[in-house]
N, C-alpha and C. Protein backbone atom coordinates (compact mmCIF):
# COMPACT_ATOMS: atom_id res chain seq x y z
N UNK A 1 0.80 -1.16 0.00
CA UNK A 1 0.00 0.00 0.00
C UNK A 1 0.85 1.24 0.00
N UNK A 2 1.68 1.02 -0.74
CA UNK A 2 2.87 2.09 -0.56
C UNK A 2 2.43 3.43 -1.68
N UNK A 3 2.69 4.78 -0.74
CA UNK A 3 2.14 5.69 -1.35
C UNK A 3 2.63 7.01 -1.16
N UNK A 4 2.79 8.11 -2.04
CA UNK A 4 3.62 9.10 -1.94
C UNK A 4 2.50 10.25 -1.94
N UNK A 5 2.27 11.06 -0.66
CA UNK A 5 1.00 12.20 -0.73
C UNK A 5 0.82 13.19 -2.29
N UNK A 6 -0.23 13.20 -2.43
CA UNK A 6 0.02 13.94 -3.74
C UNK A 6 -1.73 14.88 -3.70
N UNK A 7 -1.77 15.87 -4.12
CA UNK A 7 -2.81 16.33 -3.90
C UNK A 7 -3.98 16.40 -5.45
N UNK A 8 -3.04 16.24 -6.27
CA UNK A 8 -3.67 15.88 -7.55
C UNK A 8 -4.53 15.22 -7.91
N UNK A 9 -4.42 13.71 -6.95
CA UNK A 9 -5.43 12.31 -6.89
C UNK A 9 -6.71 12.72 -6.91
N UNK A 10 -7.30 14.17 -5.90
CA UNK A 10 -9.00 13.99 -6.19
C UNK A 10 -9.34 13.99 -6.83
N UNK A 11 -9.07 14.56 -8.17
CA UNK A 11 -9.89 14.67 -9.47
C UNK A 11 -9.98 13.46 -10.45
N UNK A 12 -8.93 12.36 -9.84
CA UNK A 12 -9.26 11.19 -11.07
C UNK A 12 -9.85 10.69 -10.17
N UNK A 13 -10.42 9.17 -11.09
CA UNK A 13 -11.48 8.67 -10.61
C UNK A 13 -10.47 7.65 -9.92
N UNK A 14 -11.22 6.40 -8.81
CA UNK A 14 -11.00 5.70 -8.15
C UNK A 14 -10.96 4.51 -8.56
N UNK A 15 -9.57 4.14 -8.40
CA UNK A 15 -9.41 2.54 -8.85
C UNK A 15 -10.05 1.14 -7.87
N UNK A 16 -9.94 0.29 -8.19
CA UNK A 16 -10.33 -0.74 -7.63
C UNK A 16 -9.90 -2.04 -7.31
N UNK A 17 -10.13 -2.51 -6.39
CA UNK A 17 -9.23 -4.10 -5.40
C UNK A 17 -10.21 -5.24 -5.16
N UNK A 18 -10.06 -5.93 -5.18
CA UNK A 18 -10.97 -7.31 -4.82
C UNK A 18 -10.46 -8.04 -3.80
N UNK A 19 -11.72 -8.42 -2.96
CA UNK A 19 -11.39 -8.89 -1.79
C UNK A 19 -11.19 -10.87 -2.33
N UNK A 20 -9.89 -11.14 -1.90
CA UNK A 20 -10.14 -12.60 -2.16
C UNK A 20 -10.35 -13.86 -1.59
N UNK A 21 -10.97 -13.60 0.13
CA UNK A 21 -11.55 -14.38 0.61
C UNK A 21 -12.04 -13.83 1.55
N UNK A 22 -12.69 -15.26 2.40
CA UNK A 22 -13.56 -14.97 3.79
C UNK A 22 -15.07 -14.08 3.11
N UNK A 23 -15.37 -13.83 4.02
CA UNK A 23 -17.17 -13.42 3.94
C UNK A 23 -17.22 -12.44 2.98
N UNK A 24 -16.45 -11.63 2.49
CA UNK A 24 -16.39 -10.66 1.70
C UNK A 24 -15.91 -10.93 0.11
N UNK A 25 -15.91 -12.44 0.25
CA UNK A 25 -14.77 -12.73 -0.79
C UNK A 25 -15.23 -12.23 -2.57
N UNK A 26 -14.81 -11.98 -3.21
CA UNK A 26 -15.30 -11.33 -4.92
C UNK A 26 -15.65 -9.68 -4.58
N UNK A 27 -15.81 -9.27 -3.55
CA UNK A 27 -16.29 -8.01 -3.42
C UNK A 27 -15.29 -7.21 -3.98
N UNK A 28 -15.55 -6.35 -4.90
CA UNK A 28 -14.77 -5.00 -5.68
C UNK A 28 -14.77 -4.21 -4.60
N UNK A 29 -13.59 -3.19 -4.58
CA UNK A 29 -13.33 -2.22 -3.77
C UNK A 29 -13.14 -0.73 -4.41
N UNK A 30 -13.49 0.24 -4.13
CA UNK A 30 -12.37 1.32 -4.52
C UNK A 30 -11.88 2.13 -3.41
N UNK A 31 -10.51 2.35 -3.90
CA UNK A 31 -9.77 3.27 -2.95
C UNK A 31 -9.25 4.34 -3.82
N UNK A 32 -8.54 4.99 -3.74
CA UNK A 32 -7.99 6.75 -3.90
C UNK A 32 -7.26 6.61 -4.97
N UNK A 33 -6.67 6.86 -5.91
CA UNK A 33 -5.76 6.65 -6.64
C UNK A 33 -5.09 7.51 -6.58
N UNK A 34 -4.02 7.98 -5.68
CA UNK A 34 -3.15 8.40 -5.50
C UNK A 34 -1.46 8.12 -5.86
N UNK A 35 -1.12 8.97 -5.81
CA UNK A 35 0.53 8.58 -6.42
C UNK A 35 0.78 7.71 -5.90
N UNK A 36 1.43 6.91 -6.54
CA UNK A 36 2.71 5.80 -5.69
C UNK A 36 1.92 5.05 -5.32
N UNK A 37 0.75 4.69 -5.13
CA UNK A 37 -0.09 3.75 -4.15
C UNK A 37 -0.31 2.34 -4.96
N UNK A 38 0.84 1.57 -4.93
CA UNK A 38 0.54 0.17 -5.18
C UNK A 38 -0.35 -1.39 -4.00
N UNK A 39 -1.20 -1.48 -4.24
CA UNK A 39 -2.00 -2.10 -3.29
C UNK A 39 -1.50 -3.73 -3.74
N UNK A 40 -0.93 -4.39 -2.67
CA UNK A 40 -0.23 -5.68 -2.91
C UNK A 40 -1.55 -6.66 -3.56
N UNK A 41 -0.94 -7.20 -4.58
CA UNK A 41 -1.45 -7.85 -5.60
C UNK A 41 -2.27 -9.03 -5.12
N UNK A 42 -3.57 -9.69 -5.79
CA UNK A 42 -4.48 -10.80 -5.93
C UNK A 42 -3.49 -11.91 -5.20
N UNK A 43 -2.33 -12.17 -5.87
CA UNK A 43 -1.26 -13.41 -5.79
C UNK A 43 -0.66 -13.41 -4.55
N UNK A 44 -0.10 -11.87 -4.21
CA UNK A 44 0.84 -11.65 -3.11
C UNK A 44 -0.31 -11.71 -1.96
N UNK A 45 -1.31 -11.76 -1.93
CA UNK A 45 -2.27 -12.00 -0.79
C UNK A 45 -2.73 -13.06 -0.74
N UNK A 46 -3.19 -13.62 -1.47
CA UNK A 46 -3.81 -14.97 -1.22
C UNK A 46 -2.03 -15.55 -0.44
N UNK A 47 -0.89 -15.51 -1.04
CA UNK A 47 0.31 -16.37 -0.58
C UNK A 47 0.61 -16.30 0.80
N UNK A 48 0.18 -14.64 1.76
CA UNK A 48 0.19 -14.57 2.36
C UNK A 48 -0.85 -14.69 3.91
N UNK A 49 -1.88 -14.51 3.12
CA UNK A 49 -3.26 -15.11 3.39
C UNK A 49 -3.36 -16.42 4.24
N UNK A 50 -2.37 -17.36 3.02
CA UNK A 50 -2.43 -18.89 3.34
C UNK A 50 -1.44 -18.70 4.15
N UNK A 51 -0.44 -18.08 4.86
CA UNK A 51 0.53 -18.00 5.80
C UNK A 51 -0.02 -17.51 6.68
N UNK A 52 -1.66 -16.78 6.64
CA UNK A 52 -2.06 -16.18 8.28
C UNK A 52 -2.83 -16.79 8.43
N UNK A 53 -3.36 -18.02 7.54
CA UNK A 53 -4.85 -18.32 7.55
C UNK A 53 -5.08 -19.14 9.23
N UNK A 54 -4.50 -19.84 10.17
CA UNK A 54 -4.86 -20.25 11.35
C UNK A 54 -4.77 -19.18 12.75
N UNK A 55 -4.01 -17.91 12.35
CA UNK A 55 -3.81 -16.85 13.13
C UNK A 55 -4.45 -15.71 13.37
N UNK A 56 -5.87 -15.33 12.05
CA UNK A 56 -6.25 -14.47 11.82
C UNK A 56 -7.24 -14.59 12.73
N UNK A 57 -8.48 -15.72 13.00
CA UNK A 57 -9.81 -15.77 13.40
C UNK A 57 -9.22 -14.64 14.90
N UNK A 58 -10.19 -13.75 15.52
CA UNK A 58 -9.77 -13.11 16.81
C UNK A 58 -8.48 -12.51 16.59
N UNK A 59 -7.88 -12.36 15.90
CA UNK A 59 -6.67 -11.36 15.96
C UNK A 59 -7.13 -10.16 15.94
N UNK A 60 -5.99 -9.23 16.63
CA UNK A 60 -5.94 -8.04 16.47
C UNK A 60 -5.10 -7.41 15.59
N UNK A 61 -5.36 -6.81 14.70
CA UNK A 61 -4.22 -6.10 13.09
C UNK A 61 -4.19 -4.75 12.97
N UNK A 62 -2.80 -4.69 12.75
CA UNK A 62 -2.73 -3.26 12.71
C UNK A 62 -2.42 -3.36 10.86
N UNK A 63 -3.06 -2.18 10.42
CA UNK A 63 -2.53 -2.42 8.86
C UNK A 63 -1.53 -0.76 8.94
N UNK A 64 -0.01 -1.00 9.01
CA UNK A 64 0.34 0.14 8.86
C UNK A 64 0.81 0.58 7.51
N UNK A 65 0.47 2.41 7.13
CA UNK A 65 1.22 2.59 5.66
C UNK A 65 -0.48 2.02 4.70
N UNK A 66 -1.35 2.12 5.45
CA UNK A 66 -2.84 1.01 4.57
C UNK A 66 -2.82 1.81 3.32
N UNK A 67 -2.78 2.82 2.88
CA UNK A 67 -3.18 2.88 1.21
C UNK A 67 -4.48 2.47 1.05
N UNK A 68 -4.70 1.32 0.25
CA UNK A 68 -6.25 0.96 -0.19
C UNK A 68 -6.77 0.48 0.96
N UNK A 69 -5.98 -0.11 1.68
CA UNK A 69 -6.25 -1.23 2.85
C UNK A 69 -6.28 -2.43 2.04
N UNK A 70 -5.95 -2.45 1.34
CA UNK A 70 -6.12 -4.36 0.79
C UNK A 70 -5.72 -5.23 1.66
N UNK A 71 -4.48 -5.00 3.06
CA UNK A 71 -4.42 -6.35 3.68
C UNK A 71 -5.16 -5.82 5.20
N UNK A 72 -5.81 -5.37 5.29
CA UNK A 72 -6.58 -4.83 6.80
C UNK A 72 -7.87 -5.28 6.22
N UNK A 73 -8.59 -4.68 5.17
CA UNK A 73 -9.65 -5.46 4.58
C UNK A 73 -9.78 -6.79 4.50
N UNK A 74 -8.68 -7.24 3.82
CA UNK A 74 -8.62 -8.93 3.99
C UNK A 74 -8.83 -9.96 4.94
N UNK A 75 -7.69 -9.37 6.11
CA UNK A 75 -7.70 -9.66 7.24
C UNK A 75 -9.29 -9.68 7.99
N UNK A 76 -10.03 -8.64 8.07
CA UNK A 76 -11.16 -8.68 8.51
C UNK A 76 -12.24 -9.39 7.45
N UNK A 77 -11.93 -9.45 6.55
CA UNK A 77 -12.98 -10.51 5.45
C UNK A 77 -12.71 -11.70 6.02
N UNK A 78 -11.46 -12.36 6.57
CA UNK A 78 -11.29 -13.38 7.20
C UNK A 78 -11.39 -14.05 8.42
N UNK A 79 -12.29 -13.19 9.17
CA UNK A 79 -12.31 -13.35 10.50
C UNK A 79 -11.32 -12.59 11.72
N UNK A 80 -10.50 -11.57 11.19
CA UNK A 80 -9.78 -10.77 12.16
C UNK A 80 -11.10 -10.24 13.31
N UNK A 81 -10.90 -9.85 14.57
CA UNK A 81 -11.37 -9.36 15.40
C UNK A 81 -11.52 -8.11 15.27
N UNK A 82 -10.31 -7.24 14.86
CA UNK A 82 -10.36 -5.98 14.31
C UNK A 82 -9.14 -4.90 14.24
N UNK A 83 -9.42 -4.34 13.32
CA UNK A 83 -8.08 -3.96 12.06
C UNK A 83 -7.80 -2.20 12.47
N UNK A 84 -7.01 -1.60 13.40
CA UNK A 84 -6.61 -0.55 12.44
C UNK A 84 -5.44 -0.50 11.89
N UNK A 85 -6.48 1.08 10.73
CA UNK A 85 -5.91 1.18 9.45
C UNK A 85 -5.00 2.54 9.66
N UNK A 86 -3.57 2.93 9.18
CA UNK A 86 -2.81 3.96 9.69
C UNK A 86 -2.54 4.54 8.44
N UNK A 87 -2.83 5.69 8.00
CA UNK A 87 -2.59 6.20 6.30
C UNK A 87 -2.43 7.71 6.38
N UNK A 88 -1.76 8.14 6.30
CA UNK A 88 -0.93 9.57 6.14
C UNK A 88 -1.98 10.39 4.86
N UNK A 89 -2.18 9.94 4.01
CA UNK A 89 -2.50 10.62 2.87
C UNK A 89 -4.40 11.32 2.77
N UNK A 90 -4.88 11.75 2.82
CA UNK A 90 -6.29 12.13 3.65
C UNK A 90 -7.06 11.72 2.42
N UNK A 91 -7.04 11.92 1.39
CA UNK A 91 -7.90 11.30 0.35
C UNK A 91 -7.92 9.37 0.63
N UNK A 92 -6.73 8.79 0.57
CA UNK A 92 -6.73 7.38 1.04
C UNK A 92 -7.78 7.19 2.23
N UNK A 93 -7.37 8.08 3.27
CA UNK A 93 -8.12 7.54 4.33
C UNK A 93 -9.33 7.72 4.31
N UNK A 94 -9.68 8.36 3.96
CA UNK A 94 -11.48 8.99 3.45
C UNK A 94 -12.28 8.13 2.89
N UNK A 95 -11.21 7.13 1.71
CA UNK A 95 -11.82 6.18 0.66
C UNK A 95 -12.08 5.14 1.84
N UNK A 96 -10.91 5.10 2.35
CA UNK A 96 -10.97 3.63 3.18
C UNK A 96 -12.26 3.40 4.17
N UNK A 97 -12.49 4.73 5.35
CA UNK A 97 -13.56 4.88 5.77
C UNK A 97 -14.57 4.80 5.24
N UNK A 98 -14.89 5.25 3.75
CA UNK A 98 -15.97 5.19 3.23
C UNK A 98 -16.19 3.54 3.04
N UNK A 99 -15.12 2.63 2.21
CA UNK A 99 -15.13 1.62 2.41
C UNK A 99 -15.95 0.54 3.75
N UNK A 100 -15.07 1.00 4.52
CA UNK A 100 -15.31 0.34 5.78
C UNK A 100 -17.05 0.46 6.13
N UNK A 101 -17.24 1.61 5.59
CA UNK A 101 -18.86 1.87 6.04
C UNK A 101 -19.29 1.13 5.30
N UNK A 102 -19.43 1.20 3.86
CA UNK A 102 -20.16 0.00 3.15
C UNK A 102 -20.58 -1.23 2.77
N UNK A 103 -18.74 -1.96 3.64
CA UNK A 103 -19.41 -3.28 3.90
C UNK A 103 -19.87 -3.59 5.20
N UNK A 104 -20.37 -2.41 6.41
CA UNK A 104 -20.72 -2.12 7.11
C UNK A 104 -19.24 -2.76 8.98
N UNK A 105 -18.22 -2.41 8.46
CA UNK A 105 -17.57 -3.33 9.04
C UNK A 105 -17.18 -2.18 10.37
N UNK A 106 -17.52 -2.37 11.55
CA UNK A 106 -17.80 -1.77 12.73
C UNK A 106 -16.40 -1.73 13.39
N UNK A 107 -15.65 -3.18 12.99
CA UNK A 107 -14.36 -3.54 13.52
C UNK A 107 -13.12 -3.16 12.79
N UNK A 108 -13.18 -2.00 11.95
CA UNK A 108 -12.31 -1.50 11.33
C UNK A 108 -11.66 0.15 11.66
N UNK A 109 -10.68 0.67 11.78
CA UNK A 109 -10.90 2.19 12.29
C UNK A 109 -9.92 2.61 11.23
N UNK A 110 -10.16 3.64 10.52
CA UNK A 110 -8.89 4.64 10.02
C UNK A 110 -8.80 5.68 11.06
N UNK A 111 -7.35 5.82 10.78
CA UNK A 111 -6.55 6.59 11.74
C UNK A 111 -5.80 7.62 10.93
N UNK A 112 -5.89 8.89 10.47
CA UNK A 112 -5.44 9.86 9.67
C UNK A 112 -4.50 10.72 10.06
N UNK A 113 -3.30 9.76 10.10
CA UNK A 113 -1.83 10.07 10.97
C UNK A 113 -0.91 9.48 10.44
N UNK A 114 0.77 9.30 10.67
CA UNK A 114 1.94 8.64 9.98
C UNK A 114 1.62 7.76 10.77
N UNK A 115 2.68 6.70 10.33
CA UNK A 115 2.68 5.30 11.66
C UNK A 115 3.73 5.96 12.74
N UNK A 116 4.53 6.61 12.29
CA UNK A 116 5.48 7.16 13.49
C UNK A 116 4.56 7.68 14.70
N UNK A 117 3.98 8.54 14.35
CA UNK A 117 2.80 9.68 15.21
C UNK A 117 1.77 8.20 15.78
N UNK A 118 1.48 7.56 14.96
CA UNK A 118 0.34 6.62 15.75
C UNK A 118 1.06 5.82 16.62
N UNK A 119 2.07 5.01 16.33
CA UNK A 119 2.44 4.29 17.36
C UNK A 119 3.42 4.98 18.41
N UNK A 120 3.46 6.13 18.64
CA UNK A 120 3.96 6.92 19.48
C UNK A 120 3.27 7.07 20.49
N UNK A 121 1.76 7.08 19.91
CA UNK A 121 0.77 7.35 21.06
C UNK A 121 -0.38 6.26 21.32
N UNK A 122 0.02 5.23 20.87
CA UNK A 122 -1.33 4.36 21.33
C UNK A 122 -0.22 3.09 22.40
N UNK A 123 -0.95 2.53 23.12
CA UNK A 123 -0.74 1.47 24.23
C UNK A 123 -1.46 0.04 23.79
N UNK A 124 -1.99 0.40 22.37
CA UNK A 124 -2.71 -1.31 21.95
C UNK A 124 -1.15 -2.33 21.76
N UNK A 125 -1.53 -3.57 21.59
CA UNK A 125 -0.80 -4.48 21.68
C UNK A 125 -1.54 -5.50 20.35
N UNK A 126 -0.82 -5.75 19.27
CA UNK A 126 -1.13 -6.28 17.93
C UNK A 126 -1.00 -7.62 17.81
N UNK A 127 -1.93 -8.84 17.55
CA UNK A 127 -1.43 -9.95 17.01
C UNK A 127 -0.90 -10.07 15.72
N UNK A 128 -1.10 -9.52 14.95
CA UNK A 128 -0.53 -9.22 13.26
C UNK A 128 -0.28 -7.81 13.28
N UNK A 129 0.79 -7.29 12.41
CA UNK A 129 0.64 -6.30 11.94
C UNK A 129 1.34 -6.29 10.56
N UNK A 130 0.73 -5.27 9.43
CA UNK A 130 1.58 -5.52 7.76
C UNK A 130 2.14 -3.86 8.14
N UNK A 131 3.50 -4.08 7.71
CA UNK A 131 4.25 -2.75 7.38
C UNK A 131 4.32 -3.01 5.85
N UNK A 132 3.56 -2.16 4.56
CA UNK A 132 4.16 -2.24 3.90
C UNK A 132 4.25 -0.69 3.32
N UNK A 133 5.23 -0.09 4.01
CA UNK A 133 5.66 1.61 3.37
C UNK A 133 5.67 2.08 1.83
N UNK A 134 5.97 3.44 1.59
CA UNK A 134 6.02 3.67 0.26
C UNK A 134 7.48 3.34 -0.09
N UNK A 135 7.55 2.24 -0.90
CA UNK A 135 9.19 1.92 -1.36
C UNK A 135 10.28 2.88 -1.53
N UNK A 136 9.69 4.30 -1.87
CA UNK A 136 11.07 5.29 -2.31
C UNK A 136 11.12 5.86 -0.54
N UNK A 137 10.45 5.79 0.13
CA UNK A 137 10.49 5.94 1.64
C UNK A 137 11.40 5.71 2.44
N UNK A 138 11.93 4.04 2.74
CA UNK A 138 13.13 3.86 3.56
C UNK A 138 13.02 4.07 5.16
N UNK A 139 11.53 3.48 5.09
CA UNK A 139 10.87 3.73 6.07
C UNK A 139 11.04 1.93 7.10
N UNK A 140 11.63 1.10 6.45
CA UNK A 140 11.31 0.02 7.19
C UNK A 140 12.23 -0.86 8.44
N UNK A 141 13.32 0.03 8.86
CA UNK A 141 13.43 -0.07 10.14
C UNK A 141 12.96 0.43 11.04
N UNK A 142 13.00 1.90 11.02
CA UNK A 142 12.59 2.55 11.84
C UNK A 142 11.05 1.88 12.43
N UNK A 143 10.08 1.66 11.26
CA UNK A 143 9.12 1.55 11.63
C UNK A 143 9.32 -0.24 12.71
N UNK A 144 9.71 -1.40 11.93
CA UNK A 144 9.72 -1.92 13.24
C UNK A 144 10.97 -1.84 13.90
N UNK A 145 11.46 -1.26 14.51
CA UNK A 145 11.54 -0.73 15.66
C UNK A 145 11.03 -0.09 16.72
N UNK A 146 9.85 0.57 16.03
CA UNK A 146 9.41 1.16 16.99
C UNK A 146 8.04 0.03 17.41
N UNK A 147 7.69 -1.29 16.83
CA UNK A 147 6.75 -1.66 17.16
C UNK A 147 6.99 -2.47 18.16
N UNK A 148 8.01 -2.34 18.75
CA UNK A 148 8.35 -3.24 19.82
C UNK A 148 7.30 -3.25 21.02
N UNK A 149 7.18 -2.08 21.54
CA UNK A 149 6.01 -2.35 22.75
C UNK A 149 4.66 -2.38 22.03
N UNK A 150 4.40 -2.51 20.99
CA UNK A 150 2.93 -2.92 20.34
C UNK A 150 2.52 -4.25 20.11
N UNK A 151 3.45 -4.95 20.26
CA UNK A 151 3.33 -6.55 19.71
C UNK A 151 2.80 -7.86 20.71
N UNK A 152 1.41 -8.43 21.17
CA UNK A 152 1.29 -9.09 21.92
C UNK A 152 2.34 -10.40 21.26
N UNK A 153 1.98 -11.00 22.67
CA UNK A 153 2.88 -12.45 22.31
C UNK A 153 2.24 -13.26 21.25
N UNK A 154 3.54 -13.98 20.97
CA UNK A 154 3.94 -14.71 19.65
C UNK A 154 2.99 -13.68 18.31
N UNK A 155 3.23 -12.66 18.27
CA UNK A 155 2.90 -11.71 17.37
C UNK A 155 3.22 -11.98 16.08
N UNK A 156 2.37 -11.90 14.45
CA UNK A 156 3.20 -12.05 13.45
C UNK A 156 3.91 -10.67 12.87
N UNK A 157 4.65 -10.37 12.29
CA UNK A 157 4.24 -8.97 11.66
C UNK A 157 5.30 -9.44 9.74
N UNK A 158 4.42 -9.16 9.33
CA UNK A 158 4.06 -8.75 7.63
C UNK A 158 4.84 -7.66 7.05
N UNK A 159 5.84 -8.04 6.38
CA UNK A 159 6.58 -7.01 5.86
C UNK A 159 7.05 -6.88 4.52
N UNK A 160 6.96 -6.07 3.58
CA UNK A 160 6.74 -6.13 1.98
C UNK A 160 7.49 -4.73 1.49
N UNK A 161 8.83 -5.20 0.98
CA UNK A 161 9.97 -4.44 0.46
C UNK A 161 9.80 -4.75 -1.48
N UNK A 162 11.03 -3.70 -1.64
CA UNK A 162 11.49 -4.37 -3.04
C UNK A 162 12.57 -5.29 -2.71
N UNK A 163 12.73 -6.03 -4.07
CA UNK A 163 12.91 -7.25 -3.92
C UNK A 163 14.51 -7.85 -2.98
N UNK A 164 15.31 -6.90 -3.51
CA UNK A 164 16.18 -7.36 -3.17
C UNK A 164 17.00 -5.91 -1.88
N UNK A 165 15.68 -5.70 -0.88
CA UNK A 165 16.04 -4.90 0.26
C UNK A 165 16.06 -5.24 1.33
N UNK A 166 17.30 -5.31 1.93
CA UNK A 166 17.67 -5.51 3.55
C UNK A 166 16.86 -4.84 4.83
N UNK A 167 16.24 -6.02 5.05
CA UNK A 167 15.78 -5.59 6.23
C UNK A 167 16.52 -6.22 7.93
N UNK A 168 17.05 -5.64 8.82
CA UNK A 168 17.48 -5.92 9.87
C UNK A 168 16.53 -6.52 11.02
N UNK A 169 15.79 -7.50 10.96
CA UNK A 169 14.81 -7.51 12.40
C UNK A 169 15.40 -7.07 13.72
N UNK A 170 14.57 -6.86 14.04
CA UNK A 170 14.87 -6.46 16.05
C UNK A 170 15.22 -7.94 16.47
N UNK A 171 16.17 -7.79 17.61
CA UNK A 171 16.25 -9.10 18.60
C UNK A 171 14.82 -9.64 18.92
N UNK A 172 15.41 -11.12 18.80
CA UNK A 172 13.88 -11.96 19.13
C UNK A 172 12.90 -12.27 17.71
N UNK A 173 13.06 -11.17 16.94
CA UNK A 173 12.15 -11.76 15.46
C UNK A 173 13.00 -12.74 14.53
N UNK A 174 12.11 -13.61 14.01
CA UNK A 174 12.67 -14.67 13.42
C UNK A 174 11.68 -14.67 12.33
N UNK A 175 12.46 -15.29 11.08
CA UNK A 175 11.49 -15.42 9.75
C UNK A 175 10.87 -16.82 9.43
N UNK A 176 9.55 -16.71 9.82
CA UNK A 176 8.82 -18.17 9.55
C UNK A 176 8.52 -18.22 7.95
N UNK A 177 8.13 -17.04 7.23
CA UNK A 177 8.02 -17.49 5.51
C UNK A 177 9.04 -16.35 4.84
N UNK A 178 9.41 -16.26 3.51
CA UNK A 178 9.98 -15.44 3.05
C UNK A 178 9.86 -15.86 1.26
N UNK A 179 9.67 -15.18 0.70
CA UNK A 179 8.70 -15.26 -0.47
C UNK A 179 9.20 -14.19 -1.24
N UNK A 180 10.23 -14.22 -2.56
CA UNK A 180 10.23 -13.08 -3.73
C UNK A 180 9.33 -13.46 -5.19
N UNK A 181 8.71 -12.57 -5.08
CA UNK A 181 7.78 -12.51 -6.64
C UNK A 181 7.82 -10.99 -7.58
N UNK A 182 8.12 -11.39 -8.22
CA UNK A 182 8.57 -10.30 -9.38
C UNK A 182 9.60 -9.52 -8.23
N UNK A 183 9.09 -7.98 -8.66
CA UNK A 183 10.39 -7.10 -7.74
C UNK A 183 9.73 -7.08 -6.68
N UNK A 184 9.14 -7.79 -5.77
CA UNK A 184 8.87 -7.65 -4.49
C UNK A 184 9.24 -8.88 -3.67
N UNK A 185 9.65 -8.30 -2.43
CA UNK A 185 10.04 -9.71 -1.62
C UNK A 185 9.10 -9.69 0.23
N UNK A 186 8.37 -10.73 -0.03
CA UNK A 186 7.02 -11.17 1.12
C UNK A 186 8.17 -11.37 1.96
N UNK A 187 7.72 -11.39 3.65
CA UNK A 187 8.71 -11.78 4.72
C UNK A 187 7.79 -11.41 5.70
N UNK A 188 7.33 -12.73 6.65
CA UNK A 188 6.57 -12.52 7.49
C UNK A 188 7.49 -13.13 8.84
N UNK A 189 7.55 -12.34 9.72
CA UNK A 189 8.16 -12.79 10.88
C UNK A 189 7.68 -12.95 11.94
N UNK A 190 8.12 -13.99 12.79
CA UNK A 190 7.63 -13.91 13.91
C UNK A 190 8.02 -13.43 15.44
N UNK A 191 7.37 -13.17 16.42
CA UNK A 191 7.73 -12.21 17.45
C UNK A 191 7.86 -12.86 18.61
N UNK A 192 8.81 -13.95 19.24
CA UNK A 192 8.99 -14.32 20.64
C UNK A 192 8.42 -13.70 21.57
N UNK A 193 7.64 -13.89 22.58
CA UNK A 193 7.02 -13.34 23.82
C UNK A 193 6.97 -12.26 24.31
């Protein structure tokens, strides 16, 4: 959901995402079409999907960097407990809310802030969370790093670079899947106690 603010986006029209499973599953979406905003692909979700699929029912998700929300949506099409969504860009977040209202989903929140600023100030504790930043950003240590006091135990967290970018985990995270498709490389880790 990686995306670069741009103020230009209101005037085109709104592209569209499909939800590809759980209760929502075939449902068309639209979100913002804003610069830079690539919403991780049909393929790259279902792959990862099938890597959350026993973890999701009752989880708590943070979708940070959401863009369309394609994996906070998902997540809650699948039985997540409930998703917030963290998106810097105010047209994104607007769509997403609007979203959220229409498939009437109660357990969803946009939050119209950076992830720096949000997880600075909240005290929730995440069973999943997806970092996936705007790639020209260089945003993906910092950010987990700072999710350290957000992460309940055995936490997953979801992380989606270009393909061939170094990421450092924090002490204690370990990589249970790791997945390159085209120029992107999947890496879901997991979070010791």
């Amino acid at each position: 959901m990686a995306r670069s603010p741009s103020r230009k986006s209101a005037s085109r029209p709104l592209s569209q995402l499909r939800i590809i499973g759980g209760r929502w599953r075939g449902r068309k979406l639209q979100f913002a079409p804003v610069a830079g905003l690539r919403p991780t692909g049909d393929r790259l979700r279902e792959t990862l999907f099938n890597w959350l699929q026993f973890h999701l029912p009752g989880a708590r998700c943070l979708d940070l960097f959401a863009g369309s929300g394609a994996l906070g949506l998902e997540a809650l099409s699948r039985g997540a407990a409930g998703v917030d969504f963290v998106e810097l860009n105010r047209g994104a977040a607007r769509t997403l809310k609007e979203q959220l209202g229409a498939l009437q989903a109660q357990n969803g929140r946009v939050h119209y802030t950076s992830a720096s600023d949000f997880l600075a100030h909240t005290d929730t504790r995440y069973d999943i969370v997806f970092v996936d930043p705007p790639f020209d950003g260089d945003l993906w240590q910092e950010t987990l790093a700072a999710l350290g006091g957000h992460l309940a135990k055995n936490a997953l967290v979801y992380v989606e670079t270009p393909r061939d970018k170094v990421v450092l985990p924090p002490d204690g995270w370990q990589i249970a899947k790791e997945k390159r498709a085209g120029q992107v490389c999947m890496r879901l880790f997991s979070v010791a106690g």
